[in-house]
Structures are given as structure tokens and as C-alpha cells.
PDB file of N, CA and C in Angstrom:
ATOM      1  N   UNK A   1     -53.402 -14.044 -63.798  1.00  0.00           N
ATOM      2  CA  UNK A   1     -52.711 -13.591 -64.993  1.00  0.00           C
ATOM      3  C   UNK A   1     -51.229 -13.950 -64.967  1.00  0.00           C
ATOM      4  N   UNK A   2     -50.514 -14.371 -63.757  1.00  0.00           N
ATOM      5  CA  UNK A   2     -49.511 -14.692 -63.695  1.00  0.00           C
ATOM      6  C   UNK A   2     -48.539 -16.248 -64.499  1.00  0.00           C
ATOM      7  N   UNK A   3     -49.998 -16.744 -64.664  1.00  0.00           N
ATOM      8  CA  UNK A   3     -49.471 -17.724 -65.305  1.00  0.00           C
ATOM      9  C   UNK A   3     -49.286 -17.735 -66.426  1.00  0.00           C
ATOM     10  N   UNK A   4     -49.690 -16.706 -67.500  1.00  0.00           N
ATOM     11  CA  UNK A   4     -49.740 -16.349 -68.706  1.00  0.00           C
ATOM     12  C   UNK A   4     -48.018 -16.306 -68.920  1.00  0.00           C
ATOM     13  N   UNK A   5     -47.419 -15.599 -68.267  1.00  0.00           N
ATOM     14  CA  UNK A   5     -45.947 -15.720 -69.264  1.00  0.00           C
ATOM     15  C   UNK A   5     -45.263 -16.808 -68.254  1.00  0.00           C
ATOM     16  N   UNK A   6     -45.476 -17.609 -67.345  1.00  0.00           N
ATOM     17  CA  UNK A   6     -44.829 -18.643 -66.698  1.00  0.00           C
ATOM     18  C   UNK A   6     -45.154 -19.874 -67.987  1.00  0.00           C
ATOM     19  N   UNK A   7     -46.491 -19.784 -68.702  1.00  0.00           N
ATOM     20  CA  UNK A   7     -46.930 -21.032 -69.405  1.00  0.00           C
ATOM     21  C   UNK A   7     -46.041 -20.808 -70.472  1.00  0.00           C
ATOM     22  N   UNK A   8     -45.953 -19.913 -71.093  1.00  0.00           N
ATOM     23  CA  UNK A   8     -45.408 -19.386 -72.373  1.00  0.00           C
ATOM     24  C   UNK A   8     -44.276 -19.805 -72.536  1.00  0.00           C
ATOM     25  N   UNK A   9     -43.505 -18.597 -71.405  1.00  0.00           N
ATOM     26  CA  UNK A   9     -41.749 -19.323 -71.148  1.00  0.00           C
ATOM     27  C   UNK A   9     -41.584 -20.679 -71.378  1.00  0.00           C
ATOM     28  N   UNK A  10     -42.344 -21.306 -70.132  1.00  0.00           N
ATOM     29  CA  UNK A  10     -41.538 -22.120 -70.105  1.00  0.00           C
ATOM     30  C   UNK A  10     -41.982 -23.291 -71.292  1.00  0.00           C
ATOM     31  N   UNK A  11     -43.056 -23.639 -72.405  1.00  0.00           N
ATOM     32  CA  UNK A  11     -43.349 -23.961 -73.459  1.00  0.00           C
ATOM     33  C   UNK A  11     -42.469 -23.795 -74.095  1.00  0.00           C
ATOM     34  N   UNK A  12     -42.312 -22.380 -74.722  1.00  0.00           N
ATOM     35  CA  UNK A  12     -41.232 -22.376 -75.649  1.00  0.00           C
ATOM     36  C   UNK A  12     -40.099 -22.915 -75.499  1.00  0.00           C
ATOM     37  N   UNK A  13     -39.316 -22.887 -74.206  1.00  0.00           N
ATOM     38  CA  UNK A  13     -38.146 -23.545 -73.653  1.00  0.00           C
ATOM     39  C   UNK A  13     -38.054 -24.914 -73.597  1.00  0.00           C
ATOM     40  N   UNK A  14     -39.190 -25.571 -73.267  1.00  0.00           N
ATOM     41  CA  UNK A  14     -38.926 -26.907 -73.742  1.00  0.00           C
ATOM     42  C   UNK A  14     -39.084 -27.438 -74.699  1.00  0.00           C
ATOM     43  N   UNK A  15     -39.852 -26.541 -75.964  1.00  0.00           N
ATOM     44  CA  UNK A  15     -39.507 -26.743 -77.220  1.00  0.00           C
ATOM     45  C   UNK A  15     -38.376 -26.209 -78.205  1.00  0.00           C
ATOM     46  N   UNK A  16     -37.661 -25.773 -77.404  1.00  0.00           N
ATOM     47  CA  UNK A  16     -36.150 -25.377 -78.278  1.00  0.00           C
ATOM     48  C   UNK A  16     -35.457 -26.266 -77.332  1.00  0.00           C
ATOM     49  N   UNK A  17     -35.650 -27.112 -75.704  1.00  0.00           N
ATOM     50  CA  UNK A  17     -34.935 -28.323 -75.711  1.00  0.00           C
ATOM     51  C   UNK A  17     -35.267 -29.717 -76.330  1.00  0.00           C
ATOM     52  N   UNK A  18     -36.868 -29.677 -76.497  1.00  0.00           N
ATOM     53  CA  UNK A  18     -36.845 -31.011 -77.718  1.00  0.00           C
ATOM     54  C   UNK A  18     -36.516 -30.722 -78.503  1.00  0.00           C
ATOM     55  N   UNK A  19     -35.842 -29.674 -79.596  1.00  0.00           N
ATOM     56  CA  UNK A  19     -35.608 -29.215 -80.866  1.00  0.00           C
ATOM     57  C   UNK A  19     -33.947 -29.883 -80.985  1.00  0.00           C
ATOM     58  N   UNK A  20     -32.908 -29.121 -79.424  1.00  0.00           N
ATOM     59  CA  UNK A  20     -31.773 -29.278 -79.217  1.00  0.00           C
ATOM     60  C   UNK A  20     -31.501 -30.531 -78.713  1.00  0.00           C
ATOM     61  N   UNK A  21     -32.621 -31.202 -78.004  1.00  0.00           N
ATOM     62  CA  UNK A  21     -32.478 -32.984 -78.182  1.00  0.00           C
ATOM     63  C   UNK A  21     -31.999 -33.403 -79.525  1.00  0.00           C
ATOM     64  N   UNK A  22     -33.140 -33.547 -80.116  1.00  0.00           N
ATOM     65  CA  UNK A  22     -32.907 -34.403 -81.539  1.00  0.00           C
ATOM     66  C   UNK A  22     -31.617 -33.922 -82.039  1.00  0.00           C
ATOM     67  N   UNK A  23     -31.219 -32.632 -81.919  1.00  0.00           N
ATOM     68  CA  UNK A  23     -29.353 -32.489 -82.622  1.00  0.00           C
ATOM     69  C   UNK A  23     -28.462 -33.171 -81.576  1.00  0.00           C
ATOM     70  N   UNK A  24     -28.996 -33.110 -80.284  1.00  0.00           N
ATOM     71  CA  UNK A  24     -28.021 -34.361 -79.171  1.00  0.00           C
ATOM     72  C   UNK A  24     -28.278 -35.464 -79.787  1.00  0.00           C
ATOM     73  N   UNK A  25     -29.004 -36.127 -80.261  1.00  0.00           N
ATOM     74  CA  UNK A  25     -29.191 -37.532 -80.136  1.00  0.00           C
ATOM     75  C   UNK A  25     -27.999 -37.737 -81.862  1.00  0.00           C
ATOM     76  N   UNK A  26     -28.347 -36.676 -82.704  1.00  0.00           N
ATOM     77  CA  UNK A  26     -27.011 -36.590 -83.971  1.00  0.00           C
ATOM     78  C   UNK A  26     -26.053 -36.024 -83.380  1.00  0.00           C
ATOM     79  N   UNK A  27     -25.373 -35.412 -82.605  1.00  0.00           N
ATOM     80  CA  UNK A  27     -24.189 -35.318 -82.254  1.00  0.00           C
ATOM     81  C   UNK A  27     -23.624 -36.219 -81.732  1.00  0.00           C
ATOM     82  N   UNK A  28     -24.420 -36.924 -80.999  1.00  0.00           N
ATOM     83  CA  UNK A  28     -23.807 -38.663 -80.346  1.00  0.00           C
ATOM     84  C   UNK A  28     -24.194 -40.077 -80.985  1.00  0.00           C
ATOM     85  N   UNK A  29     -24.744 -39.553 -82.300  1.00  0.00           N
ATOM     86  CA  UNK A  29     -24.030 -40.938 -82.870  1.00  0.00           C
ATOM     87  C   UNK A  29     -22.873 -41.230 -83.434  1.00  0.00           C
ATOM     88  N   UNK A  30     -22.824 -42.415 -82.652  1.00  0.00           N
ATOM     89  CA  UNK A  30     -21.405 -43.368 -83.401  1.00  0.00           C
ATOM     90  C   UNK A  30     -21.271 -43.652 -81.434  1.00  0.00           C
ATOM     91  N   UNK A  31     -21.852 -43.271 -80.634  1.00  0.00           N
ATOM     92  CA  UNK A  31     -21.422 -43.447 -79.626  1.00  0.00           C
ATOM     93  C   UNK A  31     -22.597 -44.650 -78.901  1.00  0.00           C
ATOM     94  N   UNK A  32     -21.395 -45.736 -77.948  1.00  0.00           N
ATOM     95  CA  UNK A  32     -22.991 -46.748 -77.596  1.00  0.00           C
ATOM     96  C   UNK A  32     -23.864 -46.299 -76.299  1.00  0.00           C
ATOM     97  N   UNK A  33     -25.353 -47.073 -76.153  1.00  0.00           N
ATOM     98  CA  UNK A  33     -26.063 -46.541 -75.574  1.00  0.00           C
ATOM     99  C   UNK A  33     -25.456 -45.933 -73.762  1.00  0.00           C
ATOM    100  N   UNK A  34     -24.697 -47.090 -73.723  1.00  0.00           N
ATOM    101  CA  UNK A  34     -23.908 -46.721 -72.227  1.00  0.00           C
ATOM    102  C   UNK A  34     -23.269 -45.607 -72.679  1.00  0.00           C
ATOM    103  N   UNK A  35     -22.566 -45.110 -73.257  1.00  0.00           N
ATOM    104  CA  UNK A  35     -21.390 -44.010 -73.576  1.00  0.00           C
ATOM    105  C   UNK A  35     -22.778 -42.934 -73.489  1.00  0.00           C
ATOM    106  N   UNK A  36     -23.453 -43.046 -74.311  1.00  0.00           N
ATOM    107  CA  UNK A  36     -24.356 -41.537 -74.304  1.00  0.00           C
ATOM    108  C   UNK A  36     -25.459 -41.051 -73.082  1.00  0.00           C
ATOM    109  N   UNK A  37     -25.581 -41.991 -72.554  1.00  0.00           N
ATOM    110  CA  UNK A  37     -26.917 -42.200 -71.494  1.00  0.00           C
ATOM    111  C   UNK A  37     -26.320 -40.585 -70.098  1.00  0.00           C
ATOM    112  N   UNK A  38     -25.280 -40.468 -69.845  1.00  0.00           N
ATOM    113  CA  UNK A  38     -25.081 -39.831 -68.819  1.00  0.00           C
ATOM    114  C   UNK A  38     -25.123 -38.124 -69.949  1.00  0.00           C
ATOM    115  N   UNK A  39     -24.797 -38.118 -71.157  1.00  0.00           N
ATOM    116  CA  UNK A  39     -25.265 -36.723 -71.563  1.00  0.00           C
ATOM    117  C   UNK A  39     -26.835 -36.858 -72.022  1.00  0.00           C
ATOM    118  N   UNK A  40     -26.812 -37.648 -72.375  1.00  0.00           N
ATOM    119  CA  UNK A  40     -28.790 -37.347 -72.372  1.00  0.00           C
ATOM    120  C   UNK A  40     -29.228 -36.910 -71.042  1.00  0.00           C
ATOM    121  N   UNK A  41     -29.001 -37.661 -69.930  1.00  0.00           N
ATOM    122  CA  UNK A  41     -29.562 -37.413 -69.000  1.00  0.00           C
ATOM    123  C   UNK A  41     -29.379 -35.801 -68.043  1.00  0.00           C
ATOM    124  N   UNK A  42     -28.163 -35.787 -68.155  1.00  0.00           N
ATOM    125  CA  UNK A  42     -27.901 -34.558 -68.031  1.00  0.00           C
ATOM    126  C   UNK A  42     -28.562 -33.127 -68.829  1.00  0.00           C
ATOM    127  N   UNK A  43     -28.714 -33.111 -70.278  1.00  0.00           N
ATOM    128  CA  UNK A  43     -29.190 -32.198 -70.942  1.00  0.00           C
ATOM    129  C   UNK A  43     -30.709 -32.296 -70.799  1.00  0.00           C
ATOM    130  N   UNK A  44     -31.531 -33.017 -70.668  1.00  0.00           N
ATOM    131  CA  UNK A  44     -32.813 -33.625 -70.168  1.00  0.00           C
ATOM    132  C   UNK A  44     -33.074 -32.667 -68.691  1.00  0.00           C
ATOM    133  N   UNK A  45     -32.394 -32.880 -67.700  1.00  0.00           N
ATOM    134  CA  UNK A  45     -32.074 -32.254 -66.337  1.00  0.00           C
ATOM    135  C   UNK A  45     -32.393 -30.743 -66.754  1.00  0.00           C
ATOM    136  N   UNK A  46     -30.691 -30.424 -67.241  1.00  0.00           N
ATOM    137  CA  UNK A  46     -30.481 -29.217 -67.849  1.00  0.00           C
ATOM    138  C   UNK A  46     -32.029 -28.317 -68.373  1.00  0.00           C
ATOM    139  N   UNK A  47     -32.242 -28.790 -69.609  1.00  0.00           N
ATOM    140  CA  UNK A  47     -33.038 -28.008 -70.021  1.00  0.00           C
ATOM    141  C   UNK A  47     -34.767 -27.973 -68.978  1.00  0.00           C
ATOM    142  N   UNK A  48     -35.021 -28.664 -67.986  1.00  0.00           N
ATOM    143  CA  UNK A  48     -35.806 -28.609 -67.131  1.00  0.00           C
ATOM    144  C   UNK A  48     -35.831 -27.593 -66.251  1.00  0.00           C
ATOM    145  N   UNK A  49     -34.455 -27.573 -65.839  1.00  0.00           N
ATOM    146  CA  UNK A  49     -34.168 -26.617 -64.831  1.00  0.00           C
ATOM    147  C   UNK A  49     -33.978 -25.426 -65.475  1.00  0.00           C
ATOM    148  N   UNK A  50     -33.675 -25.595 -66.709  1.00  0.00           N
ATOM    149  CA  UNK A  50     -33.295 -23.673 -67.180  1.00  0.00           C
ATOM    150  C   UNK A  50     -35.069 -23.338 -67.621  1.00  0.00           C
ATOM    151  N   UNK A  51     -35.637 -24.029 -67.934  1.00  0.00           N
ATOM    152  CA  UNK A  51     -37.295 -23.631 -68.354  1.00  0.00           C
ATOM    153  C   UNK A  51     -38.111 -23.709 -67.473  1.00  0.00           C
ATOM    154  N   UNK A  52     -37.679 -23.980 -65.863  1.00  0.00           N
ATOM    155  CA  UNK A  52     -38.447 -23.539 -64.597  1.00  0.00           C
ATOM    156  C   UNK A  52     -38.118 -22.578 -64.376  1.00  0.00           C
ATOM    157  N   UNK A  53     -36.860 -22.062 -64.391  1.00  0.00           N
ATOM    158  CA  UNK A  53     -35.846 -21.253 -64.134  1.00  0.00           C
ATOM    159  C   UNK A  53     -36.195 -19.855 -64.518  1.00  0.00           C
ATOM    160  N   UNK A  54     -36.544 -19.877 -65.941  1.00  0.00           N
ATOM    161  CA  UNK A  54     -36.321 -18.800 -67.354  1.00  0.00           C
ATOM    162  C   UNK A  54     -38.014 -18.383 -66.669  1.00  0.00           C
ATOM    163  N   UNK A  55     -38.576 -19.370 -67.001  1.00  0.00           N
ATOM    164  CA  UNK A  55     -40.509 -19.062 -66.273  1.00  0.00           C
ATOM    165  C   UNK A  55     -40.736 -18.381 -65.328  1.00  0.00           C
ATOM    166  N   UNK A  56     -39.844 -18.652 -64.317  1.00  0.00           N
ATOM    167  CA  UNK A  56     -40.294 -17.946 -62.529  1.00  0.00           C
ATOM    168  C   UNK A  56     -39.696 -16.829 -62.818  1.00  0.00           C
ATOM    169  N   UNK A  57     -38.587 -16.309 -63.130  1.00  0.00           N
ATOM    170  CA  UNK A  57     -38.106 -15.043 -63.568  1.00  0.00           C
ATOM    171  C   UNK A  57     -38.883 -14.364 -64.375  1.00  0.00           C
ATOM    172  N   UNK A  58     -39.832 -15.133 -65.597  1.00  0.00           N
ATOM    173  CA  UNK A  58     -40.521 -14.046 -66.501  1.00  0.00           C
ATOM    174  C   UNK A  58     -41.668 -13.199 -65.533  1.00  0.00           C
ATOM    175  N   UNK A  59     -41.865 -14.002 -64.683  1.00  0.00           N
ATOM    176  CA  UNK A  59     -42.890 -13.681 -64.160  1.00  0.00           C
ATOM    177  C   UNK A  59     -42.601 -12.995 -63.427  1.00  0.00           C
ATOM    178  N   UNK A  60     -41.069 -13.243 -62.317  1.00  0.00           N
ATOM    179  CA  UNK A  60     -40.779 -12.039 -61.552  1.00  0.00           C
ATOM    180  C   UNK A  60     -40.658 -10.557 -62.495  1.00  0.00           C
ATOM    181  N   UNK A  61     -39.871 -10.561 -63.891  1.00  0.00           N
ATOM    182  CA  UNK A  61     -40.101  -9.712 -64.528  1.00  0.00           C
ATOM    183  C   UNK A  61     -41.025  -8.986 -64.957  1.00  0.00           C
ATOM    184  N   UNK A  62     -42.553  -9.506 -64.918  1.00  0.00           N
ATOM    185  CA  UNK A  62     -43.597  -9.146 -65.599  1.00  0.00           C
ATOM    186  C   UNK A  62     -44.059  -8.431 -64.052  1.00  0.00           C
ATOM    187  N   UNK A  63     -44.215  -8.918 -63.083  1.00  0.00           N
ATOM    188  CA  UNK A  63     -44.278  -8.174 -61.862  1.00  0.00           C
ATOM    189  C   UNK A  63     -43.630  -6.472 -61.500  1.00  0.00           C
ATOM    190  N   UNK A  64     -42.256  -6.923 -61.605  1.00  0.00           N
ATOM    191  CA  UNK A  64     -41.309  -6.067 -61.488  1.00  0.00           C
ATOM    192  C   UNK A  64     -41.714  -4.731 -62.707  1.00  0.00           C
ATOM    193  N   UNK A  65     -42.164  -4.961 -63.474  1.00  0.00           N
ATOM    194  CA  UNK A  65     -42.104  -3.874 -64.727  1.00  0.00           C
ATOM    195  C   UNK A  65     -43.614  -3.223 -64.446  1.00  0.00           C
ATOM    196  N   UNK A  66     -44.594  -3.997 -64.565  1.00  0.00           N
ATOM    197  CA  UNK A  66     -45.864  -3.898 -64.055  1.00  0.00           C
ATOM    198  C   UNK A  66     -46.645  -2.623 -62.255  1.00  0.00           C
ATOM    199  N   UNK A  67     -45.458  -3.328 -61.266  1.00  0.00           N
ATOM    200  CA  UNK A  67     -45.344  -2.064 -60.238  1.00  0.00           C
ATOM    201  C   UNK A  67     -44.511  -1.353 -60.570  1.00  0.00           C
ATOM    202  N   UNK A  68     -43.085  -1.106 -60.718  1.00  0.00           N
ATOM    203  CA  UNK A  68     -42.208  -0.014 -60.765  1.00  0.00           C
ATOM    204  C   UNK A  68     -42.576   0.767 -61.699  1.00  0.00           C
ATOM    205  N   UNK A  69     -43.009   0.576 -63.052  1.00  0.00           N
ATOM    206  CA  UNK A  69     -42.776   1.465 -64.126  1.00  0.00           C
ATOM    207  C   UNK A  69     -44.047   1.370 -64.712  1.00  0.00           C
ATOM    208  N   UNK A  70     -45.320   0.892 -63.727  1.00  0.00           N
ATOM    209  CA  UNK A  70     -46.585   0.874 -63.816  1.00  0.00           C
ATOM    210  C   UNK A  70     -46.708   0.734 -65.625  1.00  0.00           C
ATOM    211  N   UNK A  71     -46.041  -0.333 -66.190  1.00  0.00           N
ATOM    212  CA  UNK A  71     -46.356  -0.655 -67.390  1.00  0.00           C
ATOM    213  C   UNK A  71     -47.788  -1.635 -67.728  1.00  0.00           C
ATOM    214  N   UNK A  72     -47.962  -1.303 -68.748  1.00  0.00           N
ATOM    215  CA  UNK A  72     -49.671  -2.247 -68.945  1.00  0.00           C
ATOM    216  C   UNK A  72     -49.091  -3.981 -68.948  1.00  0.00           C
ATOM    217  N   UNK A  73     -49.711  -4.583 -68.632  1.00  0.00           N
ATOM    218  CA  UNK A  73     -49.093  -5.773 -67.883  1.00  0.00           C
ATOM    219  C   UNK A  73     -49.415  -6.837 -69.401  1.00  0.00           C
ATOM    220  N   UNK A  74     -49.617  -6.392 -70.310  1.00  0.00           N
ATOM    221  CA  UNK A  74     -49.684  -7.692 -71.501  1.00  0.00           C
ATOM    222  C   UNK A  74     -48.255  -6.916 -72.375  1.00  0.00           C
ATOM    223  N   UNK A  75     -47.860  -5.534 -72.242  1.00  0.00           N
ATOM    224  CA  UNK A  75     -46.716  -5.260 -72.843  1.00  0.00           C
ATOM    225  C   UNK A  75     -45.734  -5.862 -71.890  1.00  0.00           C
ATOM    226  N   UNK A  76     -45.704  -5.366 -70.270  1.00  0.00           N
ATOM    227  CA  UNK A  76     -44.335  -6.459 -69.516  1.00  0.00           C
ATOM    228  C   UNK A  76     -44.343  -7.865 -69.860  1.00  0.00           C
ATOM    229  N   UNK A  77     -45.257  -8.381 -70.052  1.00  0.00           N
ATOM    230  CA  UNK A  77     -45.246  -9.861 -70.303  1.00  0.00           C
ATOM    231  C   UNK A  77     -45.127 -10.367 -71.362  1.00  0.00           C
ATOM    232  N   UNK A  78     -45.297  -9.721 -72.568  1.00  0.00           N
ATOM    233  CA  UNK A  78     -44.346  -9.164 -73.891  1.00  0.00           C
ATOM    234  C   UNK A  78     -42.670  -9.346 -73.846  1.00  0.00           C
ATOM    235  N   UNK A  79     -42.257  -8.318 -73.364  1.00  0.00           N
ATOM    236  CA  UNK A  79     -40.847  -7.983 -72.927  1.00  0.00           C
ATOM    237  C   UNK A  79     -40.305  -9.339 -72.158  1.00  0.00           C
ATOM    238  N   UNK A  80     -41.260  -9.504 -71.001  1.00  0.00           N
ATOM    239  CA  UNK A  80     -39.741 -10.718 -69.871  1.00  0.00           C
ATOM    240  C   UNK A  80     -40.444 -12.056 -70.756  1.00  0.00           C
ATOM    241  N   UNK A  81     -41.471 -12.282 -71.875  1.00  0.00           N
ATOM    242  CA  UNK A  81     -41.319 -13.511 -72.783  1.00  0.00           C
ATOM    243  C   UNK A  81     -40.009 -13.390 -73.303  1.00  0.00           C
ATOM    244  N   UNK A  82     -40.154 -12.411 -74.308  1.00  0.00           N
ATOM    245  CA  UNK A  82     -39.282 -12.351 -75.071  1.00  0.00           C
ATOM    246  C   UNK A  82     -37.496 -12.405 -74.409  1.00  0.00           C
ATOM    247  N   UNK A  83     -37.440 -11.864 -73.460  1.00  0.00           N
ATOM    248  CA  UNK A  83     -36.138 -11.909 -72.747  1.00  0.00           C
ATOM    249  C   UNK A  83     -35.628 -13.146 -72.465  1.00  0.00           C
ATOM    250  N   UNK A  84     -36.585 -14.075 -71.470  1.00  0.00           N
ATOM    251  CA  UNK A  84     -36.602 -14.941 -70.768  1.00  0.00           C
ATOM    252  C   UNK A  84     -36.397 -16.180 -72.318  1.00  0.00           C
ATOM    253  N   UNK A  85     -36.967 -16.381 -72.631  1.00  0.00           N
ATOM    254  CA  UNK A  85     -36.890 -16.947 -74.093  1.00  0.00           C
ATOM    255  C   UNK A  85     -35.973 -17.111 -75.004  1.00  0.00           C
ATOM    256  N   UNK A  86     -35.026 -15.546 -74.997  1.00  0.00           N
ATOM    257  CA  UNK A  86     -34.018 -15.825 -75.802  1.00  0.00           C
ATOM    258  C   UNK A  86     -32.844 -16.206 -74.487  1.00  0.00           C
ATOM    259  N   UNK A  87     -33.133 -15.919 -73.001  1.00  0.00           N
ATOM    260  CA  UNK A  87     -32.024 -16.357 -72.333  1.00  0.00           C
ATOM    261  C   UNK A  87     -31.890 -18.231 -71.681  1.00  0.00           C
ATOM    262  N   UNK A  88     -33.308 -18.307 -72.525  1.00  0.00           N
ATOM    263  CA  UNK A  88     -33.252 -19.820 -71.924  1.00  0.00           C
ATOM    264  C   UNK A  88     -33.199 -20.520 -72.944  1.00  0.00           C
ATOM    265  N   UNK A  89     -32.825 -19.985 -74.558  1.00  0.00           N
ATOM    266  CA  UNK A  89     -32.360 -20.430 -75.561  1.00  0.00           C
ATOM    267  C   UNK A  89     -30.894 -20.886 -75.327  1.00  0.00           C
ATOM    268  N   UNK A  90     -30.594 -19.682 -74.817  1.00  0.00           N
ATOM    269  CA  UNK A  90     -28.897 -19.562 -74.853  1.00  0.00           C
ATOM    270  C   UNK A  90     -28.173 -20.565 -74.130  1.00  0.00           C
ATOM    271  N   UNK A  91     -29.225 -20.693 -72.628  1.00  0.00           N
ATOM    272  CA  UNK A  91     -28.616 -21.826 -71.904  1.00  0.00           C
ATOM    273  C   UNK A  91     -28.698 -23.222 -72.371  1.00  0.00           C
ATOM    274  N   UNK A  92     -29.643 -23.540 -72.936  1.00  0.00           N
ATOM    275  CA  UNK A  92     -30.345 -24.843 -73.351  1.00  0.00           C
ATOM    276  C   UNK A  92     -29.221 -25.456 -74.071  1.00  0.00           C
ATOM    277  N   UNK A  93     -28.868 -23.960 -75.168  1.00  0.00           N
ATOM    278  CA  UNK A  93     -27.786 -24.734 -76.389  1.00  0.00           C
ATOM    279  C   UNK A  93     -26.016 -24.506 -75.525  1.00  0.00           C
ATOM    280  N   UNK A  94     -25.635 -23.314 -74.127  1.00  0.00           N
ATOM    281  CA  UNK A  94     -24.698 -24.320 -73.617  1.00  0.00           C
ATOM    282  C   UNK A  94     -24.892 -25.074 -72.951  1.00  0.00           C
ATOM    283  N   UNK A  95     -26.399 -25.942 -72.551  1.00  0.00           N
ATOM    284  CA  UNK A  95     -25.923 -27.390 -72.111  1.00  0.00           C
ATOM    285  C   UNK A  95     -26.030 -28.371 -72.904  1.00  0.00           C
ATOM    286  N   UNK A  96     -26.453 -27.987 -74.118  1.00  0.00           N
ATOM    287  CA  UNK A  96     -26.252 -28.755 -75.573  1.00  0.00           C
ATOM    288  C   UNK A  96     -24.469 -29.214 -75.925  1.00  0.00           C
ATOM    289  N   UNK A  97     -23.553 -28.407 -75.641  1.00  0.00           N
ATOM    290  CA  UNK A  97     -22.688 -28.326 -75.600  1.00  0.00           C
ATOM    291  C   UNK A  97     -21.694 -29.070 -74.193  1.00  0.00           C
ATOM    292  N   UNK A  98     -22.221 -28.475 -73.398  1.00  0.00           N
ATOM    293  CA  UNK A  98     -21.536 -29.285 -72.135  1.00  0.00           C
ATOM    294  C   UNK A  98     -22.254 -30.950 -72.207  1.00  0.00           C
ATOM    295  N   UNK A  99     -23.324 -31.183 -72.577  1.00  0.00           N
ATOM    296  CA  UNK A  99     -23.727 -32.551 -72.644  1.00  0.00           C
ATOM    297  C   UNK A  99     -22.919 -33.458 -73.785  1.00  0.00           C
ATOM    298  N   UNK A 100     -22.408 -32.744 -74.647  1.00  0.00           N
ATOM    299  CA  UNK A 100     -21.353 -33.086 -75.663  1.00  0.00           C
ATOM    300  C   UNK A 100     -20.147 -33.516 -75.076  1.00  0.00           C
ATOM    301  N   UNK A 101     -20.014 -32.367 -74.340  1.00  0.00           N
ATOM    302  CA  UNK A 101     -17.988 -32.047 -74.078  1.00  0.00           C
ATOM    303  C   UNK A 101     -18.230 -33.908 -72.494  1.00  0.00           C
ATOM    304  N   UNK A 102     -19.286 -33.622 -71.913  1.00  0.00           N
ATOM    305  CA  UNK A 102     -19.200 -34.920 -70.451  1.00  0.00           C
ATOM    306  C   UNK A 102     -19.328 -35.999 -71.325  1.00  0.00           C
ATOM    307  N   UNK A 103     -19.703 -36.324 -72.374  1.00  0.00           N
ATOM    308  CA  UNK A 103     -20.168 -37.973 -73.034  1.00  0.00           C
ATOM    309  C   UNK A 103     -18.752 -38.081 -73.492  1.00  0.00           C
ATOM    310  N   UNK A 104     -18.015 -37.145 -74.107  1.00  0.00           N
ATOM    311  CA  UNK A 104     -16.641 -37.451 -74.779  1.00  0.00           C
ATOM    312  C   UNK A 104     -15.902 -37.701 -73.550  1.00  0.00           C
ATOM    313  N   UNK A 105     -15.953 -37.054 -72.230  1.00  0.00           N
ATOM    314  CA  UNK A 105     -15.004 -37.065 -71.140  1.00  0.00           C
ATOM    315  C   UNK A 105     -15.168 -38.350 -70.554  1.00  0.00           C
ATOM    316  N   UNK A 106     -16.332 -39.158 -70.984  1.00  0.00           N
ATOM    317  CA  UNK A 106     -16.326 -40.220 -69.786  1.00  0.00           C
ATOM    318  C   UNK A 106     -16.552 -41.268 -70.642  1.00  0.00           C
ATOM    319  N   UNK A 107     -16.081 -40.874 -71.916  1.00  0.00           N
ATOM    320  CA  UNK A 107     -16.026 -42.107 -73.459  1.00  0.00           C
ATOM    321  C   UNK A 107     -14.827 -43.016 -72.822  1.00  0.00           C
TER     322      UNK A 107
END
């Protein structure tokens, strides 16, 4: 059952980083393929690591809520989706941002 909110998380997370791709790939036009290649690659990285990241935590969460507070384990896994989800939103779009701010720095 553990994989139930590890699959979830981390799904959704890499679909709000292909979502926040395609606005990278319009925030860096006008820029050439050499100029942009080191923030793609980076936000690519980025959002990998925050949606392994955001996943292994839901799950430590769904654990954690499940023994301590002997909650029914499809409501914890409810809760650390939803948590994990909006916190690996948040990161995704600041490395949406830092993948912006390094392509201008090394323009």
C-alpha cells in the first residue's frame, strides 16, 4: 500500500514540471539553443529531484500519521498527497525561477 501515495506524488509532480517546462521553454525564448541548454537542464534535474523527494516523504508521512495517531491509512495518504503536492508545486515553480535567473547569468 505504500506505493499508493509514492505513485501519486510523485505523478502529479512531474506533471506540474512538464506543465512548468513548456512556460520554461516561453520564458527563454529569444535566447539561443547554447544560452538555454544549462537552464533546461537544470530545471529537468530540479524537478526530478523535488518529485522523488516530495514522494518518499509522502510516504514517510502516510506512515508517520498511520502509527502515531493510528489514522485510517487512505485518509493519511489523503493528507501527505495533498501536502506533499502542494510542497512540490512550490519548489518546481522556484526552480522555474532559478532556471530563469542561471540562463540570464551565464547569457
Amino acid at each position: 500500500m505504500k506505493f499508493i501515495p509514492f505513485t501519486i506524488t510523485a505523478l502529479v509532480n512531474i506533471g506540474v514540471g512538464v506543465v512548468l517546462f513548456f512556460a520554461l521553454l516561453l520564458g527563454l525564448n529569444g535566447y539561443s539553443e547554447q544560452q538555454a541548454t544549462p537552464g533546461l537542464i537544470l530545471f529537468i534535474v530540479w524537478v526530478l529531484l523535488v518529485s522523488l523527494l516530495t514522494a518518499f516523504l509522502s510516504v514517510v508521512a502516510t506512515n508517520f500519521l498511520t502509527t502515531k495517531t493510528s489514522m485510517n491509512f487512505w485518509i493519511a495518504a489523503l493528507i501527505s498527497i495533498f501536502v506533499f503536492v502542494i510542497v512540490g508545486a512550490v519548489l518546481s515553480v522556484v526552480g522555474w525561477f532559478v532556471s530563469i535567473f542561471v540562463t540570464e547569468a551565464l547569457r
